[in-house]
C-alpha atoms as a PDB file:
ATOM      1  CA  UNK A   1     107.322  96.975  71.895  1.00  0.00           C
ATOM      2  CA  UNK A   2     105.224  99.596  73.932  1.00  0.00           C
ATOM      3  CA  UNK A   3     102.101  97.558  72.410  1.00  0.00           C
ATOM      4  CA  UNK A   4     102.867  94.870  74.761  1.00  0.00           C
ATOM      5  CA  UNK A   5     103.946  96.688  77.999  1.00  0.00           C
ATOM      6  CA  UNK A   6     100.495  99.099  77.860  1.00  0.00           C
ATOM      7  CA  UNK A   7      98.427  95.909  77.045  1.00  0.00           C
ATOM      8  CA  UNK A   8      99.869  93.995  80.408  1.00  0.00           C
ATOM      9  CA  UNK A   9      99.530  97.311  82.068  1.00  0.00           C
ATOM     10  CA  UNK A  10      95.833  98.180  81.062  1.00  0.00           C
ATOM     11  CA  UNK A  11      95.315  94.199  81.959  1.00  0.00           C
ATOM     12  CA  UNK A  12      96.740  94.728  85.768  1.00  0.00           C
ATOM     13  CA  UNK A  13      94.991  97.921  85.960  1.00  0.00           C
ATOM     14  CA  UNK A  14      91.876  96.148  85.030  1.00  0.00           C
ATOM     15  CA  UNK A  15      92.636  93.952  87.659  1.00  0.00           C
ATOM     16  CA  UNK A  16      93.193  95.917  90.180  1.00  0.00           C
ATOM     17  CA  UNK A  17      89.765  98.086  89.569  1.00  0.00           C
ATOM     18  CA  UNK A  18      88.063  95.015  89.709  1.00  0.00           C
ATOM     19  CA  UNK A  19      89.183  94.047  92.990  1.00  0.00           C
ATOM     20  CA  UNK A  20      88.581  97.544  94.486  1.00  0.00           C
ATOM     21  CA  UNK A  21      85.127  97.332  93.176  1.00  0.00           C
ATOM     22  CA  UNK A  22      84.383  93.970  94.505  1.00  0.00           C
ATOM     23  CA  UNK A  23      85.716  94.616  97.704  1.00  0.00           C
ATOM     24  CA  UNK A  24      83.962  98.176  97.749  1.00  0.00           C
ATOM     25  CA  UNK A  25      80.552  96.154  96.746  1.00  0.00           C
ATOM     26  CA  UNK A  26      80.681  93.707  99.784  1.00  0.00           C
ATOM     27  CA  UNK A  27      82.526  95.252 102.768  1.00  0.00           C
ATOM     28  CA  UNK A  28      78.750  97.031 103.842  1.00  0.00           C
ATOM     29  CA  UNK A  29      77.907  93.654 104.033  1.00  0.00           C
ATOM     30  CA  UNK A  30      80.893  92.158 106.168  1.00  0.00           C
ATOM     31  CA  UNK A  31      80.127  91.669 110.188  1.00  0.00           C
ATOM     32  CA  UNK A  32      83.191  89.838 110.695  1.00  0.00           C
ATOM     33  CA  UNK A  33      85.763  92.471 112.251  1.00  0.00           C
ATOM     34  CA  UNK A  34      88.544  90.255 110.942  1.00  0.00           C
ATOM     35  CA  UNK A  35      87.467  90.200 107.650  1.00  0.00           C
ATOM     36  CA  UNK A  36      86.664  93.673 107.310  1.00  0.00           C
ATOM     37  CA  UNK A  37      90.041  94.131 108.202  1.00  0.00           C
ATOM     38  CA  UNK A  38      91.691  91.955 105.847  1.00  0.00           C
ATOM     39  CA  UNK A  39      89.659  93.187 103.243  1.00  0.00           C
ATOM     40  CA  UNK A  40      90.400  96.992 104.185  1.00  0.00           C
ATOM     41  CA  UNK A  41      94.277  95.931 103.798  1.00  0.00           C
ATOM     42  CA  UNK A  42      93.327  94.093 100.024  1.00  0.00           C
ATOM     43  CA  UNK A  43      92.123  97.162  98.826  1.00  0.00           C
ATOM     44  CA  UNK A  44      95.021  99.036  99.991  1.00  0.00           C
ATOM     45  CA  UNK A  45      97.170  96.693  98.108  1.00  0.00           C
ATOM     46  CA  UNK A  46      94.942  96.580  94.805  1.00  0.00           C
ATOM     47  CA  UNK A  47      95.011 100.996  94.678  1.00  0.00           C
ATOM     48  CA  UNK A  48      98.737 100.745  95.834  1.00  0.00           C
ATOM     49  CA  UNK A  49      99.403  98.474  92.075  1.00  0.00           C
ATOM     50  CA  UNK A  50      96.822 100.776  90.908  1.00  0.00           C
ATOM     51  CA  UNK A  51      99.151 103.631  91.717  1.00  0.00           C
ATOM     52  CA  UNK A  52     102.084 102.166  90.298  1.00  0.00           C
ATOM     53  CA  UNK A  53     100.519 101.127  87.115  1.00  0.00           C
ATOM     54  CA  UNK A  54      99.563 105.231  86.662  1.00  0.00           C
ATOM     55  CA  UNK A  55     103.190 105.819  87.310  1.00  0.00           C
ATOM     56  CA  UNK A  56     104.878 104.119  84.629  1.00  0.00           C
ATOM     57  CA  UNK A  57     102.230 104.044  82.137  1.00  0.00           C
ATOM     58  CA  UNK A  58     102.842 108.175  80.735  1.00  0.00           C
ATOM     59  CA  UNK A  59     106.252 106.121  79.817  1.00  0.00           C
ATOM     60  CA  UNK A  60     104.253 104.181  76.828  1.00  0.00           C
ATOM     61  CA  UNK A  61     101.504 105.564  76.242  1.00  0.00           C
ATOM     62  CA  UNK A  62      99.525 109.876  76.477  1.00  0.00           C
ATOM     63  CA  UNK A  63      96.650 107.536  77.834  1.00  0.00           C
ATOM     64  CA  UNK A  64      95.251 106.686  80.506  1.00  0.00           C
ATOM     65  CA  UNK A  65      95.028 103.047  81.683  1.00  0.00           C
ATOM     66  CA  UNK A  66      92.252 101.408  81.180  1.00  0.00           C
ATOM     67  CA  UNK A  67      90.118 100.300  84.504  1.00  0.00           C
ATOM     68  CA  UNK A  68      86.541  98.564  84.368  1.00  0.00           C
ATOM     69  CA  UNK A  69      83.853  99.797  82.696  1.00  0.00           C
ATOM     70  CA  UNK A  70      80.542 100.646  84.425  1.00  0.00           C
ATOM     71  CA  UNK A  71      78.934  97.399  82.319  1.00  0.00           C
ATOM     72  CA  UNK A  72      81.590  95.799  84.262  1.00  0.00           C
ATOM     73  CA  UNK A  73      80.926  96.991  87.583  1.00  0.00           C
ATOM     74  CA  UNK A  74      77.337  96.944  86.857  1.00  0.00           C
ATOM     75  CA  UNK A  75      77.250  93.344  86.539  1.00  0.00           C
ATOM     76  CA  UNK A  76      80.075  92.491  89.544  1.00  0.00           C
ATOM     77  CA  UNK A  77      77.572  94.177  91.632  1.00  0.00           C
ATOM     78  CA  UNK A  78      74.426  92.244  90.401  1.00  0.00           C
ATOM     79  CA  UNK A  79      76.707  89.109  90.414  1.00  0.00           C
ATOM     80  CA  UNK A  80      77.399  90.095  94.304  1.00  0.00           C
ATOM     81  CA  UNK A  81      73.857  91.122  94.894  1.00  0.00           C
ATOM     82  CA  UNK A  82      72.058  87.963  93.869  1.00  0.00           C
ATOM     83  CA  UNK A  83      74.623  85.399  95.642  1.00  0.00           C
ATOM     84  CA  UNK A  84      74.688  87.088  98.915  1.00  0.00           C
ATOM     85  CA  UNK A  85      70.813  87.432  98.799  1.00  0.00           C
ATOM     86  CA  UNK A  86      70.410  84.381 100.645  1.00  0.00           C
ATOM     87  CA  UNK A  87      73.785  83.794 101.867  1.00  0.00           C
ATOM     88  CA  UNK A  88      75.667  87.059 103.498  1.00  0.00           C
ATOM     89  CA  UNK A  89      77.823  84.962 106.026  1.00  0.00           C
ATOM     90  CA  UNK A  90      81.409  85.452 106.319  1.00  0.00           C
ATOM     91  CA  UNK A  91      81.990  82.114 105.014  1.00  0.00           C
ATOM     92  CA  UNK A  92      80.355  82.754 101.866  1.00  0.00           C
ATOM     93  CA  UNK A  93      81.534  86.524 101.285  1.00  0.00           C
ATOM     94  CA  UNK A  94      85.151  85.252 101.237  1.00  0.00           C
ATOM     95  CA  UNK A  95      83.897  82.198  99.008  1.00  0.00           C
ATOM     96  CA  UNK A  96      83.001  84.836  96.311  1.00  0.00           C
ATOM     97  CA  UNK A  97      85.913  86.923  97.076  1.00  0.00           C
ATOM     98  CA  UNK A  98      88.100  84.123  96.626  1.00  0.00           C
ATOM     99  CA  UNK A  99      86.848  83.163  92.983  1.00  0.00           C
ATOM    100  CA  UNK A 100      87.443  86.690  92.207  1.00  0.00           C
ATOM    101  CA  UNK A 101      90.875  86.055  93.642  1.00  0.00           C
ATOM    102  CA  UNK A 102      91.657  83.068  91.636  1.00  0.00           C
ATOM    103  CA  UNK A 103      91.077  84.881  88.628  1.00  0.00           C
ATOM    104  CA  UNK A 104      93.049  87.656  89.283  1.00  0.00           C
ATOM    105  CA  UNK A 105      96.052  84.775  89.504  1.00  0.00           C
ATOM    106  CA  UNK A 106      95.151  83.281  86.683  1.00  0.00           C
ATOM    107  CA  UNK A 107      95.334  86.037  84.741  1.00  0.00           C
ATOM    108  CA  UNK A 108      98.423  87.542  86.135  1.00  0.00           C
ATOM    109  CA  UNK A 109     100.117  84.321  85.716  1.00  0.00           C
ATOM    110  CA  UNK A 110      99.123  84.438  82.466  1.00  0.00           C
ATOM    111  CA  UNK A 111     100.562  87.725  81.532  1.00  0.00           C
ATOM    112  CA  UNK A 112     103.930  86.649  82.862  1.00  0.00           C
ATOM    113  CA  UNK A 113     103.919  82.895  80.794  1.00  0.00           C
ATOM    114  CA  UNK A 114     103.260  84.674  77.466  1.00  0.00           C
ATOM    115  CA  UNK A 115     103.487  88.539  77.464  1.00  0.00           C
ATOM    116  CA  UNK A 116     107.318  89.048  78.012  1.00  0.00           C
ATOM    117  CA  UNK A 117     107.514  92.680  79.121  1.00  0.00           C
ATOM    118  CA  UNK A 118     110.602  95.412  80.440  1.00  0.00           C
ATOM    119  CA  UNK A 119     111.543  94.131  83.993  1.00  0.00           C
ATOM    120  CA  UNK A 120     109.859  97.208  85.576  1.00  0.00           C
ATOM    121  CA  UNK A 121     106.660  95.804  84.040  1.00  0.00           C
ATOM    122  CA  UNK A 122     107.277  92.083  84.921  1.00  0.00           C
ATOM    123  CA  UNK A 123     107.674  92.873  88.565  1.00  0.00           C
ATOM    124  CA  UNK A 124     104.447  94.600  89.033  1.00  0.00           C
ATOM    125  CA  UNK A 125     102.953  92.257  87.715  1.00  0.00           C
ATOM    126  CA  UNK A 126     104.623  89.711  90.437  1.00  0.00           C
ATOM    127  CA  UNK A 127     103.828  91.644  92.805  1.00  0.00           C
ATOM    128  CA  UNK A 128     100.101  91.338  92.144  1.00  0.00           C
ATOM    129  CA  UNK A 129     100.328  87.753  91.316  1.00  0.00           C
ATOM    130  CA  UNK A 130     101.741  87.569  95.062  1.00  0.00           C
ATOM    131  CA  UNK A 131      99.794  90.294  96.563  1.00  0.00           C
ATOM    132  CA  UNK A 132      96.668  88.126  95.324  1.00  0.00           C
ATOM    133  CA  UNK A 133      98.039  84.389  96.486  1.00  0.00           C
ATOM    134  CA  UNK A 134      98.756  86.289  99.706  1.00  0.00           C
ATOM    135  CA  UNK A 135      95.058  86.963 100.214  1.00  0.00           C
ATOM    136  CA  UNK A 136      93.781  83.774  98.718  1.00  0.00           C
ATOM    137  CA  UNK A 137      95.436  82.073 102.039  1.00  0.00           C
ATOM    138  CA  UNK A 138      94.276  84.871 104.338  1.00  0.00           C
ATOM    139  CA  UNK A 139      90.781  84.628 102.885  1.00  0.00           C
ATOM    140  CA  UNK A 140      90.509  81.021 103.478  1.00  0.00           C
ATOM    141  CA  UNK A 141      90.785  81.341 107.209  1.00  0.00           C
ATOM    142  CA  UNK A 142      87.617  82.961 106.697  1.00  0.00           C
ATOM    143  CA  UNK A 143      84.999  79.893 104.794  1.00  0.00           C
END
């Protein structure tokens, strides 16, 4: 049973890093105050599930959870890199940030459709299916 509830939390974790790191990669490039803003709150969001997910993991596994690895963040910051080399507006900053978004829903609706988890588990991850369709509607005020 633990098997399950460390994969979804290693998965939300993963999530969560990836975010930071994306946001992390393009906020030098942000002159929109607005949008600096909104992306200074995402992040606090992403490390707040972060935080949680460190919490309750010692309660299934002596691990640590897993978070991206630096191929990972390597290649988030090449993937940022090339498609704001032409394009830095704001418009296209939150385009990117929103595909990231979208896949951070996808994925967390995923893991509550097929990885049934303890309640504890199952919330978090609502909470960052909701944190994330939160800022896919704030975001959009921004293309």
């Amino acid at each position: 049973m633990a098997e399950k509830e460390i994969n979804v939390l290693d998965e939300l974790n993963k999530g969560a890093s990836m975010g930071m790191d994306a946001i992390h990669f393009v906020l030098d490039k942000v002159s929109d105050n607005s949008l600096k803003e909104e992306l200074h709150n995402q992040y606090k969001y992403y490390e707040a599930i972060s935080n949680k997910i460190k919490e309750l993991y010692p309660e299934y596994s002596e691990k640590e959870p897993h978070e991206t690895n630096i191929m990972n963040k390597a290649m988030t910051w090449y993937g940022i890199e090339m498609k704001t080399f032409a394009d830095d507006s704001t418009s296209k900053i939150a385009e990117l940030l929103l595909q990231g978004t979208n896949m951070g829903i996808i994925e967390g609706r995923r893991l509550l459709n097929h990885k049934h988890t303890d309640k504890e588990i199952n919330k978090l991850v609502e909470e960052y299916v909701k944190m994330q369709e939160n800022a896919v509607e704030n975001l959009k005020k921004f293309l």
